[in-house]
Structure formats: structure tokens, C-alpha cells
N, C-alpha and C. Protein backbone atom coordinates (compact mmCIF):
# COMPACT_ATOMS: atom_id res chain seq x y z
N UNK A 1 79.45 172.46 101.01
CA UNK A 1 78.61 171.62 100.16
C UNK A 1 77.30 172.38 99.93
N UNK A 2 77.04 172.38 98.63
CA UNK A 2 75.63 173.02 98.56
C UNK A 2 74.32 172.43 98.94
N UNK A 3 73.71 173.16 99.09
CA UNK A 3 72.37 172.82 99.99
C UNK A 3 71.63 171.70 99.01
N UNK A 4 71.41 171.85 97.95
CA UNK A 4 70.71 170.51 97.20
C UNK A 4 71.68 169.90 96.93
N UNK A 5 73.00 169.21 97.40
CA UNK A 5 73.66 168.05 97.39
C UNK A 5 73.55 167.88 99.01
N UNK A 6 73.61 168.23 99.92
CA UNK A 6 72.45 168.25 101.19
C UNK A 6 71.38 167.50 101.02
N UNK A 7 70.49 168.32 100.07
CA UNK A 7 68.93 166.80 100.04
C UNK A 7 69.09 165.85 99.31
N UNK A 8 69.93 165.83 98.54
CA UNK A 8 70.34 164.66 97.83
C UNK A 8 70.86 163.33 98.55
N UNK A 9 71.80 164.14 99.75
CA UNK A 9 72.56 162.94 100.26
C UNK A 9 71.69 162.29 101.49
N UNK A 10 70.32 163.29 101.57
CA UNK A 10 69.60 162.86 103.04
C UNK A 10 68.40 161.89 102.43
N UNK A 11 68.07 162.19 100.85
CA UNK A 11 67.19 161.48 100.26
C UNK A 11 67.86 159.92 100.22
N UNK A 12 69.13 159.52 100.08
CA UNK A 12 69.54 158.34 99.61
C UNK A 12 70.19 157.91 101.64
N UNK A 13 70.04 158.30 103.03
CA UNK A 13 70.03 157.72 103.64
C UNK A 13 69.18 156.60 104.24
N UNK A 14 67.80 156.69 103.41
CA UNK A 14 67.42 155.36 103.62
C UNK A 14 67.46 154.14 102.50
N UNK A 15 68.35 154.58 101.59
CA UNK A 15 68.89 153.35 100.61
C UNK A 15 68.68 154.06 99.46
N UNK A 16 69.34 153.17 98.06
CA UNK A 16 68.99 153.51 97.19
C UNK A 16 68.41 153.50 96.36
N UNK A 17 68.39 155.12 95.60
CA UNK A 17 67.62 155.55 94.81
C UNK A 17 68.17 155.50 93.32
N UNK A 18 66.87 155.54 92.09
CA UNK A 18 66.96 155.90 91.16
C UNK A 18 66.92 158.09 90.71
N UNK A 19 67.91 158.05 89.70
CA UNK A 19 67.63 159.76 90.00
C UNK A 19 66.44 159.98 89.79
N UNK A 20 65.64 159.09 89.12
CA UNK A 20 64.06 159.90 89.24
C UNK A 20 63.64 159.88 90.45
N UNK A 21 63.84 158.97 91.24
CA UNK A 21 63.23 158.65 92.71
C UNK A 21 63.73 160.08 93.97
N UNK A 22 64.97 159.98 93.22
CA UNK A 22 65.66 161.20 93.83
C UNK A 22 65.22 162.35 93.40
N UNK A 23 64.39 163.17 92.26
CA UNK A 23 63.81 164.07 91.59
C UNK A 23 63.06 164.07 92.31
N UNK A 24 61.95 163.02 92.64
CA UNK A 24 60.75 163.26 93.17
C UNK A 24 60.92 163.44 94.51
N UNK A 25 61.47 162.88 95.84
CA UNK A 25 61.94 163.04 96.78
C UNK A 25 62.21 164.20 97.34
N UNK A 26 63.18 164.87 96.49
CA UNK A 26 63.94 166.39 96.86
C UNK A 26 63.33 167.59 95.93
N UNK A 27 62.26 167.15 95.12
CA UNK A 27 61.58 168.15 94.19
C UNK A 27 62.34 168.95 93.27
N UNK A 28 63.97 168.79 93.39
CA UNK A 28 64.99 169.40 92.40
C UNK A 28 64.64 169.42 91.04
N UNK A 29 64.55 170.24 90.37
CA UNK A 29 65.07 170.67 88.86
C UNK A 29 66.17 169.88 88.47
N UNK A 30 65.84 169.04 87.52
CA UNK A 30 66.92 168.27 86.67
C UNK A 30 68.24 168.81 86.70
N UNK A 31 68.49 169.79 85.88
CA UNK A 31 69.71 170.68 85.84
C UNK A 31 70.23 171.03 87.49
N UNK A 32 69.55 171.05 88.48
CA UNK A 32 70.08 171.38 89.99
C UNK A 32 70.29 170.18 90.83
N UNK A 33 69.79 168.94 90.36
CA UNK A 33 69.89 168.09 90.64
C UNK A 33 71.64 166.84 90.21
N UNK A 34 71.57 167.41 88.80
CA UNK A 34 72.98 166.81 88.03
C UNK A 34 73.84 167.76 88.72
N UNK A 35 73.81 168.94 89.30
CA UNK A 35 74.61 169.32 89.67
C UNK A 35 74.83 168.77 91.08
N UNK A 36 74.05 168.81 92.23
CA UNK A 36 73.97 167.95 93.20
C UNK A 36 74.95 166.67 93.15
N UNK A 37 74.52 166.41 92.27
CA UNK A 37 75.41 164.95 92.18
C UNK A 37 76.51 164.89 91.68
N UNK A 38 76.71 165.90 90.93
CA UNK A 38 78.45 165.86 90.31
C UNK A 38 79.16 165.99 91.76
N UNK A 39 78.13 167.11 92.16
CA UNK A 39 79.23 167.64 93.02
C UNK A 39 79.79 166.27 95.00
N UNK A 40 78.66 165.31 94.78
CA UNK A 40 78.56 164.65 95.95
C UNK A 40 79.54 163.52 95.23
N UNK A 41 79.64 163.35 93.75
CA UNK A 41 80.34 162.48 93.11
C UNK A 41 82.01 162.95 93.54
N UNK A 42 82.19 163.93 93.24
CA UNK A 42 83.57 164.22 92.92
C UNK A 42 84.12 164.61 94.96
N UNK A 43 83.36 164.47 95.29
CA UNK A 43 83.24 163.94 96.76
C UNK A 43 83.48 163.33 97.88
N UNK A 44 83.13 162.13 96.65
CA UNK A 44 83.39 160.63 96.79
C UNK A 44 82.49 160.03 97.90
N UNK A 45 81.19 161.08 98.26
CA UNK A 45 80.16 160.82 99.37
C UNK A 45 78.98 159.62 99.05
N UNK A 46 78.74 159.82 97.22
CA UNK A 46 77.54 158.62 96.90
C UNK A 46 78.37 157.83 95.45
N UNK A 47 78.04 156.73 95.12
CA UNK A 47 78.12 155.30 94.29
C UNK A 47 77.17 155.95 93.29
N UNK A 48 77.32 155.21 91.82
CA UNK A 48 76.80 155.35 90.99
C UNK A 48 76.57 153.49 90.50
N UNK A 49 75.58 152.50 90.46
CA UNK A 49 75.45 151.56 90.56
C UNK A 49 74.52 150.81 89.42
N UNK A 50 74.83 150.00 88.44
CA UNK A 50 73.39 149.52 87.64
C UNK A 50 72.59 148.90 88.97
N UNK A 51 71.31 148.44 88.61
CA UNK A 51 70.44 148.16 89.19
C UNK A 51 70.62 146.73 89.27
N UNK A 52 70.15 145.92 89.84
CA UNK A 52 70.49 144.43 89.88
C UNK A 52 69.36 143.57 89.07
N UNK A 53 67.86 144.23 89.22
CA UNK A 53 66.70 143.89 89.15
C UNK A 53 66.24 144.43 87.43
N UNK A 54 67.22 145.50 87.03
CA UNK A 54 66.95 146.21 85.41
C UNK A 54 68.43 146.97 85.22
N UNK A 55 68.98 146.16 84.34
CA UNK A 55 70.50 146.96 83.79
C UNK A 55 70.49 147.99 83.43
N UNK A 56 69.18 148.68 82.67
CA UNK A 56 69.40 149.64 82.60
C UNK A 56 69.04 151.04 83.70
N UNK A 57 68.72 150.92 84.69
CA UNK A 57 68.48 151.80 85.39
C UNK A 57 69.56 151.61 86.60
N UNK A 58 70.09 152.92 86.78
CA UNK A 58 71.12 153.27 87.33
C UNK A 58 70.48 153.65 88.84
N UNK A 59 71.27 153.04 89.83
CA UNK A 59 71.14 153.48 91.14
C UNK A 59 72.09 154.63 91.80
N UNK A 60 71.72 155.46 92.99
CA UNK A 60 72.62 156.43 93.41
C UNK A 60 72.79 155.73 95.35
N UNK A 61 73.40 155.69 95.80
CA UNK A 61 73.28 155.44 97.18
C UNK A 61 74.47 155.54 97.44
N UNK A 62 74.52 156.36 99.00
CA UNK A 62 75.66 156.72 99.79
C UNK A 62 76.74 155.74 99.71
N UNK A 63 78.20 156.21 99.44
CA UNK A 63 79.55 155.88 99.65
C UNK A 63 80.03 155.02 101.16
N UNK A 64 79.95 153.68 101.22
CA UNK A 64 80.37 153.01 102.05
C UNK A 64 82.10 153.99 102.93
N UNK A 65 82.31 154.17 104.03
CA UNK A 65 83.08 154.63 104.81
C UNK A 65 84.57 154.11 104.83
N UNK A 66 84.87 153.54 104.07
CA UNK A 66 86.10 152.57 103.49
C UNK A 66 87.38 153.38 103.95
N UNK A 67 87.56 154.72 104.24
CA UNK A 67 88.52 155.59 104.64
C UNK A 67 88.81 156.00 105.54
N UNK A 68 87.65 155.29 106.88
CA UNK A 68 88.25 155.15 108.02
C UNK A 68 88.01 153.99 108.53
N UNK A 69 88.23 152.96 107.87
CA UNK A 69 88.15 151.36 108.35
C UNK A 69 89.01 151.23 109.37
N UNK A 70 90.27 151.38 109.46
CA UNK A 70 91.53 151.47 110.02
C UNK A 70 91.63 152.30 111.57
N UNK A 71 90.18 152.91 111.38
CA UNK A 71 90.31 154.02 112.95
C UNK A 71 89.14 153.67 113.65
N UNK A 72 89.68 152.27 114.38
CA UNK A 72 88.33 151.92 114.93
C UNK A 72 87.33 151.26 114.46
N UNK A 73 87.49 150.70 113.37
CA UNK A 73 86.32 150.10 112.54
C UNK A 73 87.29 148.68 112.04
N UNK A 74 86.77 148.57 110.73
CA UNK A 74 87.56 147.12 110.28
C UNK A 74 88.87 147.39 109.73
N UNK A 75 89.63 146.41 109.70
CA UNK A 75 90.77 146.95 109.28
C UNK A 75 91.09 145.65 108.56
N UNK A 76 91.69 145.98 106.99
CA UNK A 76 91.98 145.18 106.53
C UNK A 76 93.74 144.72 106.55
N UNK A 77 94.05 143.45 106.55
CA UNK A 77 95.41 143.00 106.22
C UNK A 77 96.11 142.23 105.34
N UNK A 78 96.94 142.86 104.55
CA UNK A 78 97.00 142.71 102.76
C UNK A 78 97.99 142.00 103.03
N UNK A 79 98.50 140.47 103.12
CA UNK A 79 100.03 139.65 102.54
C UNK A 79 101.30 140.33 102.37
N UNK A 80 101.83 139.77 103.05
CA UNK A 80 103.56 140.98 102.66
C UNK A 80 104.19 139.57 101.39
């Protein structure tokens, strides 16, 4: 993983961010920054989220752990 998808993903461990919030945070260059995030996207490490408080502004915050629910954690049970 590259090093600025590294500060990307340490900027959004205390919740989430807007990518500007995340610009300012990690001091990234726009262009090094979209890359950051494609690359934490395709990942599947951070969420891409509207905002609750303004539709139009998009939130980024870490990927809930859903892929090891089953090992020790929660486990869901689906109806046969």
C-alpha cells in the first residue's frame, strides 16, 4: 500500500472526513490524494458516504470489518 493511502487511512481513524478535511490533515496534493483513495477504495479499506447533515458533501471513513465477523466477532445467521 502506498505511503499516502497510509495517511489517508490514519487521517480517517478518528472518524469521518470530508476529502477536503482529508487534504488538509495529510497536506496531499489533490491528484496524490485521488490516488490514495482509489487505491484504499478498490481495497475495500474506506466507505464513500453522503453526509447526513449536507447531501451534497461526501464523507470518506474507514470500512467497517464485516469479513471477519464470523472469526470471533459477530456472526450473522441467515434462515434456511
Amino acid at each position: 500500500m502506498p505511503k499516502s493511502a497510509l495517511m489517508v487511512a490514519k487521517a480517517l481513524e478518528r472518524g469521518p472526513l470530508t476529502r477536503e478535511q482529508v487534504r488538509l490533515r495529510t497536506g496531499l496534493p489533490d491528484r496524490t490524494l485521488r490516488f490514495a483513495v482509489g487505491r484504499l477504495r478498490e481495497a475495500r479499506l474506506i466507505e464513500e458516504r453522503r453526509s447526513l447533515k449536507d447531501a451534497r458533501m461526501k464523507l470518506f471513513f474507514l470500512a467497517a470489518d464485516e469479513d471477519h465477523e464470523g472469526e470471533g466477532g459477530k456472526v450473522s445467521h441467515t434462515p434456511s
